[in-house]
N, C-alpha and C. Protein backbone atom coordinates (compact mmCIF):
# COMPACT_ATOMS: atom_id res chain seq x y z
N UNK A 1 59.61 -134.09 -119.93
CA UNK A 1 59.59 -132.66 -119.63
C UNK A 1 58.62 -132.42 -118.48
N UNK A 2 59.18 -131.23 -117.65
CA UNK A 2 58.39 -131.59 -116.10
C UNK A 2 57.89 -130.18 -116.83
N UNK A 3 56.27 -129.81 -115.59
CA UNK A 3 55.90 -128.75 -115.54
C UNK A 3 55.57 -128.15 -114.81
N UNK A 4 55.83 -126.99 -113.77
CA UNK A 4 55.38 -125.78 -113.16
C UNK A 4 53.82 -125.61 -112.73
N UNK A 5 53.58 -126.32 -111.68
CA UNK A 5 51.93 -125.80 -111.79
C UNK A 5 52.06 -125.38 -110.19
N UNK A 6 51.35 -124.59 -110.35
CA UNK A 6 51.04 -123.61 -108.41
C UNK A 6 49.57 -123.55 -108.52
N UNK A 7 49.56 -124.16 -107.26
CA UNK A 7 48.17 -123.55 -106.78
C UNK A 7 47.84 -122.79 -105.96
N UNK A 8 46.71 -121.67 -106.13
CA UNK A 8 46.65 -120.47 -105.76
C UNK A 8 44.86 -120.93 -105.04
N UNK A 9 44.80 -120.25 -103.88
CA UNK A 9 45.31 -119.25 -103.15
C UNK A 9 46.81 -119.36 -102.02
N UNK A 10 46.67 -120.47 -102.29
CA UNK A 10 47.95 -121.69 -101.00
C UNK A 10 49.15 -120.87 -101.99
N UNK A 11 49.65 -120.76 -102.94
CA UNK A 11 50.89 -120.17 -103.90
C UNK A 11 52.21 -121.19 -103.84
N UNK A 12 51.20 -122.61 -103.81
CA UNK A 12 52.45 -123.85 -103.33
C UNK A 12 52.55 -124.11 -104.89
N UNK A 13 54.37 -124.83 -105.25
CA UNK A 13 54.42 -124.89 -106.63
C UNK A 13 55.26 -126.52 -106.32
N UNK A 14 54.42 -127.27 -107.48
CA UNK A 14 54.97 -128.53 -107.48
C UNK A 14 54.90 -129.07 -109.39
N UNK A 15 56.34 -129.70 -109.21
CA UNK A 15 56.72 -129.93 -110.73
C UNK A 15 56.22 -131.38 -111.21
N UNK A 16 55.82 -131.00 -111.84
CA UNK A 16 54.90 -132.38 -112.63
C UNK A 16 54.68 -132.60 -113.94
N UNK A 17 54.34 -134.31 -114.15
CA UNK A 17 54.99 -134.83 -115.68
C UNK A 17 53.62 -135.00 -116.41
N UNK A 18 53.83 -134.17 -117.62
CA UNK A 18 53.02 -134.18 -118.51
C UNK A 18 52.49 -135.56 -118.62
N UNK A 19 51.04 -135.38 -118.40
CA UNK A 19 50.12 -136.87 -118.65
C UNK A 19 49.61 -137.02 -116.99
N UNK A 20 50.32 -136.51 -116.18
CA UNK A 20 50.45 -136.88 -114.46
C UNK A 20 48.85 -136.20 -113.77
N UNK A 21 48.07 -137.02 -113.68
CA UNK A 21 46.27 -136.36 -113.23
C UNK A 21 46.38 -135.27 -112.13
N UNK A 22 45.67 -134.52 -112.30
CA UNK A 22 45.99 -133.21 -111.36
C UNK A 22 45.29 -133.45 -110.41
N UNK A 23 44.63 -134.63 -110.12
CA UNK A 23 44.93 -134.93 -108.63
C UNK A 23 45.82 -135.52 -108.15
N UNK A 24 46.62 -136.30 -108.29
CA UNK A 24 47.79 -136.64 -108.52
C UNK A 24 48.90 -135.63 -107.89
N UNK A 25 48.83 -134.54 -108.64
CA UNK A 25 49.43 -133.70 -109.06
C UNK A 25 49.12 -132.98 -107.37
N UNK A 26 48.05 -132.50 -107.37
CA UNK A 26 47.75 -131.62 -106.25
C UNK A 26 47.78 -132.11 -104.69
N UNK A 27 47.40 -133.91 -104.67
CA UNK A 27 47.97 -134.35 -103.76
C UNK A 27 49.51 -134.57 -103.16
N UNK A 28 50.45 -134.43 -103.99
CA UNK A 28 51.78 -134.63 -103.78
C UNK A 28 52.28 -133.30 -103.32
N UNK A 29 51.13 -132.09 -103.77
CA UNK A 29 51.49 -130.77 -103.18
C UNK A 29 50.48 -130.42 -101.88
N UNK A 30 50.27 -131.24 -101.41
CA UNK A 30 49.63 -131.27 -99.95
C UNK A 30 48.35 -130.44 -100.22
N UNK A 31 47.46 -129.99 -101.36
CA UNK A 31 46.25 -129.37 -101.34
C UNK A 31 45.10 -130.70 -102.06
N UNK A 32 43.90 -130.49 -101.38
CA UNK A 32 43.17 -131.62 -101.62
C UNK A 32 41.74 -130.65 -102.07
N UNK A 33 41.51 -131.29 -103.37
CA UNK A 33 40.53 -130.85 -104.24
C UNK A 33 39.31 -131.75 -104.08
N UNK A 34 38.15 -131.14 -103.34
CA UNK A 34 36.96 -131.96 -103.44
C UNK A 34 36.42 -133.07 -104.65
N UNK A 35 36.28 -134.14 -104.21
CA UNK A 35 35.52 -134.82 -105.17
C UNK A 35 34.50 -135.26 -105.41
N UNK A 36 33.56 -135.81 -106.33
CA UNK A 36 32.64 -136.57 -106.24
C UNK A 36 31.68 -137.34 -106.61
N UNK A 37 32.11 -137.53 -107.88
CA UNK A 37 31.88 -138.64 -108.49
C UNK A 37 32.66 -139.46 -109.40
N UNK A 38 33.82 -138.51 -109.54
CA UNK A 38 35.54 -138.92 -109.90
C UNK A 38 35.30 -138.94 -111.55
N UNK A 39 33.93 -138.65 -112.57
CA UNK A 39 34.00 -138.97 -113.28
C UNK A 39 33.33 -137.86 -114.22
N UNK A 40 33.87 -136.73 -113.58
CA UNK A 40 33.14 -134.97 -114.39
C UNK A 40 31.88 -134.67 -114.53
N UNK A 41 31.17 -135.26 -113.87
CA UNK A 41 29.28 -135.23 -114.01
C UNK A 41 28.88 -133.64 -113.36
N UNK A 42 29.31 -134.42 -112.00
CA UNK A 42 29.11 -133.31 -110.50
C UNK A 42 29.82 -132.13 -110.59
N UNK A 43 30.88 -131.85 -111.37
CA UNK A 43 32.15 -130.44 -111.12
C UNK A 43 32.34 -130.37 -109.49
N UNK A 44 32.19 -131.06 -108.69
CA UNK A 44 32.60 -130.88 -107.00
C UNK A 44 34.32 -130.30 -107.21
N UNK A 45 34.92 -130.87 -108.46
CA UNK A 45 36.47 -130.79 -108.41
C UNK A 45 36.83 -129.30 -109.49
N UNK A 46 35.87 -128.98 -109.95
CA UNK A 46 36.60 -128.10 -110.89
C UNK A 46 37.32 -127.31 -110.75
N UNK A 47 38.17 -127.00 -111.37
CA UNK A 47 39.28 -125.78 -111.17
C UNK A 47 39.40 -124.83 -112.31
N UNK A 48 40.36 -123.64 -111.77
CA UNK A 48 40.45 -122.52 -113.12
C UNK A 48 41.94 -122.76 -113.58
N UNK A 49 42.18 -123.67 -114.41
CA UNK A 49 43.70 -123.14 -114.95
C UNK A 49 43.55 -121.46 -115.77
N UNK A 50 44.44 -121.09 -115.26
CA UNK A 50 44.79 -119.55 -115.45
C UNK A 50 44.63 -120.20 -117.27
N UNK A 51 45.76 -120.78 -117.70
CA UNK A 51 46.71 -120.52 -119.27
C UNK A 51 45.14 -121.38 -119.93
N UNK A 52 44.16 -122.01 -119.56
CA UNK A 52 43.32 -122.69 -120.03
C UNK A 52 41.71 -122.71 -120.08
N UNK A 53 41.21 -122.35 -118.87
CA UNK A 53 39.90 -122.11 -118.43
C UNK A 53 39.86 -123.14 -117.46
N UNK A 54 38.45 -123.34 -116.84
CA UNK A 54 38.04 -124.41 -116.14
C UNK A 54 37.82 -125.75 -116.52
N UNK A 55 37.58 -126.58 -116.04
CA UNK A 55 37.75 -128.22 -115.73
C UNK A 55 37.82 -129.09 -114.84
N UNK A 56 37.32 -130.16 -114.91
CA UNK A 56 37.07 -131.23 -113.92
C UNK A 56 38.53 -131.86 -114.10
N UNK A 57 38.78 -131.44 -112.27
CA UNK A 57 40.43 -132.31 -112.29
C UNK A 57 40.48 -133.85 -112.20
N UNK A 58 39.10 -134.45 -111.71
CA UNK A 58 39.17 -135.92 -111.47
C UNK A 58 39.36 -136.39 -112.91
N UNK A 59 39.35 -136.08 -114.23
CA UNK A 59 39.49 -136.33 -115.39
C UNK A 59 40.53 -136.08 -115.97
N UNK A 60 41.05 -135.10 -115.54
CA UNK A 60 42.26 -134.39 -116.35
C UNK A 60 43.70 -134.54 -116.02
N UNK A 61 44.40 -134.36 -116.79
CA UNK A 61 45.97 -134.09 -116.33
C UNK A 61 46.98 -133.34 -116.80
N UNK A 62 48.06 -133.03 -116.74
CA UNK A 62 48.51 -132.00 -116.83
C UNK A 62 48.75 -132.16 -118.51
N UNK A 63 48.46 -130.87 -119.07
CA UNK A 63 48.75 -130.80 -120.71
C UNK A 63 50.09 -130.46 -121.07
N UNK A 64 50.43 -131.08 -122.13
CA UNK A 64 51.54 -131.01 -123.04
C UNK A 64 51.52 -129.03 -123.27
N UNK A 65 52.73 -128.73 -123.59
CA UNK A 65 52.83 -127.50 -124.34
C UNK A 65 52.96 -126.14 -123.34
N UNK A 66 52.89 -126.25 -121.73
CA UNK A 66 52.86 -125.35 -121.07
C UNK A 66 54.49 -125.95 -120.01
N UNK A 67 55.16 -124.59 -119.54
CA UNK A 67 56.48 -124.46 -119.05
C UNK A 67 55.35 -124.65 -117.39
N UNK A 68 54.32 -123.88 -117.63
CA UNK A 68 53.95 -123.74 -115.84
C UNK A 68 52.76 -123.60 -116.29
N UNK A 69 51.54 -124.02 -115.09
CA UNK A 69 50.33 -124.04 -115.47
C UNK A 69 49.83 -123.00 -113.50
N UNK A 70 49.17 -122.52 -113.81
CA UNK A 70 48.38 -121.78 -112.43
C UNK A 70 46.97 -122.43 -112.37
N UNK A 71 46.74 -123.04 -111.23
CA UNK A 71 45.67 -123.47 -111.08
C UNK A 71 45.06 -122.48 -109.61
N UNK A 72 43.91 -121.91 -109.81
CA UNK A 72 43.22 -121.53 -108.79
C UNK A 72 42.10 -122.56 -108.68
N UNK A 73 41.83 -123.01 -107.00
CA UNK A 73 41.43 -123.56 -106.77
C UNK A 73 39.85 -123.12 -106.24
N UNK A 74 38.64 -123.44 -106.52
CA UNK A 74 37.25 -123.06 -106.15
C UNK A 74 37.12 -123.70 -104.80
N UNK A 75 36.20 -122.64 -103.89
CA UNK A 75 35.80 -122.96 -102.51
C UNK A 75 34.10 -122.71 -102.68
N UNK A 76 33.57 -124.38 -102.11
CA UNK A 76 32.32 -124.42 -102.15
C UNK A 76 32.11 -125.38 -101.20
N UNK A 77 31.14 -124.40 -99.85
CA UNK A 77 31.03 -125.18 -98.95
C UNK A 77 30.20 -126.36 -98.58
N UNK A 78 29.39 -126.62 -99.84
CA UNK A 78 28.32 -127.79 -99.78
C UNK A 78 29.11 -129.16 -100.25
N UNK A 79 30.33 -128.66 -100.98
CA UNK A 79 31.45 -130.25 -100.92
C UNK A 79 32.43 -130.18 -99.63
C-alpha cells in the first residue's frame, strides 16, 4: 500500500511505501532535508507531520495507517 505525502511549503506530492525513510522519501521528491548526525541527537532534520507531530526524519519512515501524510518542512539557517 503506497502513501500520499506532500511537502509543504514546495506543495510537491510523492507516493511512497510504508516502511520507505523519509529521507528516502523526500529525496526522490527533489526536496533535501538538512542533516546531521543521521541519528536524532541534533533535530538538524526535524519535521512537522501535519496527521502526527514532529520528528527526526533521519530515523523515521513513513507509518502504516495513513492514505497521505503532510509534511511541513522547518527552515533553520545555522544547518
Amino acid at each position: 500500500m503506497s502513501v500520499s505525502v506532500r511537502f509543504m511549503p514546495d506543495n510537491i506530492t510523492v507516493e511512497a511505501d510504508i516502511g520507505e525513510p523519509l529521507l528516502t522519501v523526500a529525496e526522490r521528491a527533489g526536496i533535501e532535508i538538512p542533516t546531521g548526525c543521521l541519528m536524532g541527537s541534533c533535530h538538524a532534520c526535524e519535521v512537522d507531520i501535519e496527521e502526527i507531530g514532529e520528528l527526526c526524519s533521519c530515523i523515521s519512515s513513513v507509518p502504516p495507517g495513513y492514505a497521505q501524510l503532510t509534511i511541513n518542512l522547518f527552515s533553520d539557517p545555522t544547518w
